[in-house]
Protein backbone atom coordinates (compact mmCIF):
# COMPACT_ATOMS: atom_id res chain seq x y z
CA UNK A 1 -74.08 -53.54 -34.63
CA UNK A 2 -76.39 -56.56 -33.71
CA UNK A 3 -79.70 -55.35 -32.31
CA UNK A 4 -79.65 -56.17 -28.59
CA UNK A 5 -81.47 -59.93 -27.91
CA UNK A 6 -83.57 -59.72 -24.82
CA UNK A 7 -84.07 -63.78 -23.44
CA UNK A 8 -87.44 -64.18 -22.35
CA UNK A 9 -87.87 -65.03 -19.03
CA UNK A 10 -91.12 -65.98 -17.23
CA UNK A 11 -93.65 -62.77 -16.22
CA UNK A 12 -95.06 -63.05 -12.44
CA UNK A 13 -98.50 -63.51 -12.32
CA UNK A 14 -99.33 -60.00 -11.46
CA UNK A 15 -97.34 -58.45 -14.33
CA UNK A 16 -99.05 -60.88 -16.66
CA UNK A 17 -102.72 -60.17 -15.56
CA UNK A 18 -101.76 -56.38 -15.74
CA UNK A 19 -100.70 -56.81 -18.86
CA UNK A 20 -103.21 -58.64 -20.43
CA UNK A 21 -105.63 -55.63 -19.59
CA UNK A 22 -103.86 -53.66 -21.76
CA UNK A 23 -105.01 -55.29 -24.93
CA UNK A 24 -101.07 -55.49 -26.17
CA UNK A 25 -99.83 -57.97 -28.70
CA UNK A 26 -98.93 -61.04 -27.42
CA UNK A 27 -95.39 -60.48 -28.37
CA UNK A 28 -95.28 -56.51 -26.29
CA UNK A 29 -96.64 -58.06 -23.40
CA UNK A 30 -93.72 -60.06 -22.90
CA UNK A 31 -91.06 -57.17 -23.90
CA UNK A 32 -92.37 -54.33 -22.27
CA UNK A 33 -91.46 -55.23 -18.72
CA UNK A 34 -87.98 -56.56 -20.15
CA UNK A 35 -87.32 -53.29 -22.03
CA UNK A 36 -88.11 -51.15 -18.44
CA UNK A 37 -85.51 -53.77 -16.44
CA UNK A 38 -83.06 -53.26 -18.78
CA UNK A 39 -83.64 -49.37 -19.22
CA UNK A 40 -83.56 -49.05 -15.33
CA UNK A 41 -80.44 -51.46 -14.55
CA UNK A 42 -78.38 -49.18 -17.42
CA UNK A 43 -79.33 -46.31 -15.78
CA UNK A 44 -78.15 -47.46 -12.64
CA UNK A 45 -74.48 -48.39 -13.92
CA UNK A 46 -73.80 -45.42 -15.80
CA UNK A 47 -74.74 -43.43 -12.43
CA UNK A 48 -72.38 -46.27 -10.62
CA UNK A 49 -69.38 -45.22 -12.66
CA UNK A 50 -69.92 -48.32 -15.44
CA UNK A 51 -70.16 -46.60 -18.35
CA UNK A 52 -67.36 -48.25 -20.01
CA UNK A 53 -68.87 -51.78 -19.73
CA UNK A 54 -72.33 -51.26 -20.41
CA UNK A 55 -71.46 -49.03 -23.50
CA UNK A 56 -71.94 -51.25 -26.23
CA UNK A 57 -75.17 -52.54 -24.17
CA UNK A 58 -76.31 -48.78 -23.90
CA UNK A 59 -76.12 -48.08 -27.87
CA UNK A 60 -77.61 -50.98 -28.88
CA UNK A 61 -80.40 -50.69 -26.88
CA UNK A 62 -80.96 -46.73 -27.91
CA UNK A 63 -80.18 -47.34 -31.45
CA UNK A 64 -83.43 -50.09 -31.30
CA UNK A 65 -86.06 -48.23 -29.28
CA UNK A 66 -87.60 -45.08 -29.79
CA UNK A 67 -90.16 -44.53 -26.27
CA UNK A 68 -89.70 -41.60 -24.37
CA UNK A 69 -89.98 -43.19 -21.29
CA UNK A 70 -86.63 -45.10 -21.93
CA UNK A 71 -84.49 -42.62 -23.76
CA UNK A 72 -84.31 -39.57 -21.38
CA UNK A 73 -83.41 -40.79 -18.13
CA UNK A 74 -80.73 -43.02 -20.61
CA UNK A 75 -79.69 -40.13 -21.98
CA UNK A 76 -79.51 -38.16 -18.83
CA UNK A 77 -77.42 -40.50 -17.05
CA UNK A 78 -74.45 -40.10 -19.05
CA UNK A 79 -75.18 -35.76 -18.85
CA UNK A 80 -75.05 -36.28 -15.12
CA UNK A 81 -71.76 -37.74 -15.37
CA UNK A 82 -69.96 -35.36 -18.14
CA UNK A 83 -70.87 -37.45 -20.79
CA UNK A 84 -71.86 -35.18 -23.24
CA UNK A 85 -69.94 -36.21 -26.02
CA UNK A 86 -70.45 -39.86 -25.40
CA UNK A 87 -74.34 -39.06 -25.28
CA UNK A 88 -73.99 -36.80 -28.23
CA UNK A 89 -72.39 -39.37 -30.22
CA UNK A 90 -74.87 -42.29 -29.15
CA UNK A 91 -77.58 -40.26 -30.62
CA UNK A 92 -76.38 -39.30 -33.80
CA UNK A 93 -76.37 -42.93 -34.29
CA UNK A 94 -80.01 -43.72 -33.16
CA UNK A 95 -81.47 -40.28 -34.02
CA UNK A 96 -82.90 -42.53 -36.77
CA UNK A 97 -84.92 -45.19 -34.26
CA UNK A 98 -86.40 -42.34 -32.68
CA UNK A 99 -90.22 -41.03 -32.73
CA UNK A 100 -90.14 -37.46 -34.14
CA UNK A 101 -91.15 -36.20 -30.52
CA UNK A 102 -88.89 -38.48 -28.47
CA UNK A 103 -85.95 -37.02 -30.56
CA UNK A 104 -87.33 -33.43 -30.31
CA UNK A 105 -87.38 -34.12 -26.23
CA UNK A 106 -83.51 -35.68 -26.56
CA UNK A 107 -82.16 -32.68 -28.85
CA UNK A 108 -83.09 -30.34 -26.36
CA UNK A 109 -81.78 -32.04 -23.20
CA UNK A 110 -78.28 -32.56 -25.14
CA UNK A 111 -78.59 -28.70 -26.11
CA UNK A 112 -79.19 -27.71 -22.57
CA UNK A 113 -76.63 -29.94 -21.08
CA UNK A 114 -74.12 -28.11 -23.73
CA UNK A 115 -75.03 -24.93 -22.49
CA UNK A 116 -73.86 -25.15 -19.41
């Protein structure tokens, strides 16, 4: 599967001046706000009952980031609406893209969810 393009689109001003106080690559400035829209508007569907058409949106974008921030409420999402196997799956596939502690964090909300 294609790793998911994000179009650049222009940053407001405030975003911009925030971000350039961060002392982030010119290129993360730019994706780091993008990667949080997308994050929160898949979130949002999945909880809307739109899981089948933002699937293939949903594993490429966990199979090509690793943060935290972005995998456990994407991952949580799907738990919320009996999607363990679908989440399950998903991250058998991106385990890989992970940081060692984001996956640690994602193992053990999958083995909770399981439990119950």
């Amino acid at each position: 599967m294609d790793r998911l393009q994000v179009p650049l689109c222009p940053v407001p001003a405030s975003v911009k001046s925030s971000l350039e106080r961060r002392h982030l690559p010119p290129k993360d400035r730019l994706q780091v706000p993008l990667r949080s829209t997308l994050a929160t508007t898949l979130e949002r569907a999945i909880r809307r009952g739109y899981l089948a058409e933002v699937q293939p949106q949903l594993e490429s974008f966990l199979t090509s980031m690793g943060r935290r921030r972005f995998l456990l409420p994407l991952y949580t999402a799907p738990l919320d609406t009996r999607q363990l196997d679908l989440a399950n799956n998903i991250f058998a596939k991106a385990r890989k893209c992970c940081h060692a502690v984001s996956a640690n964090s994602v193992e053990k909300l999958l083995a909770e969810a399981g439990q119950q």
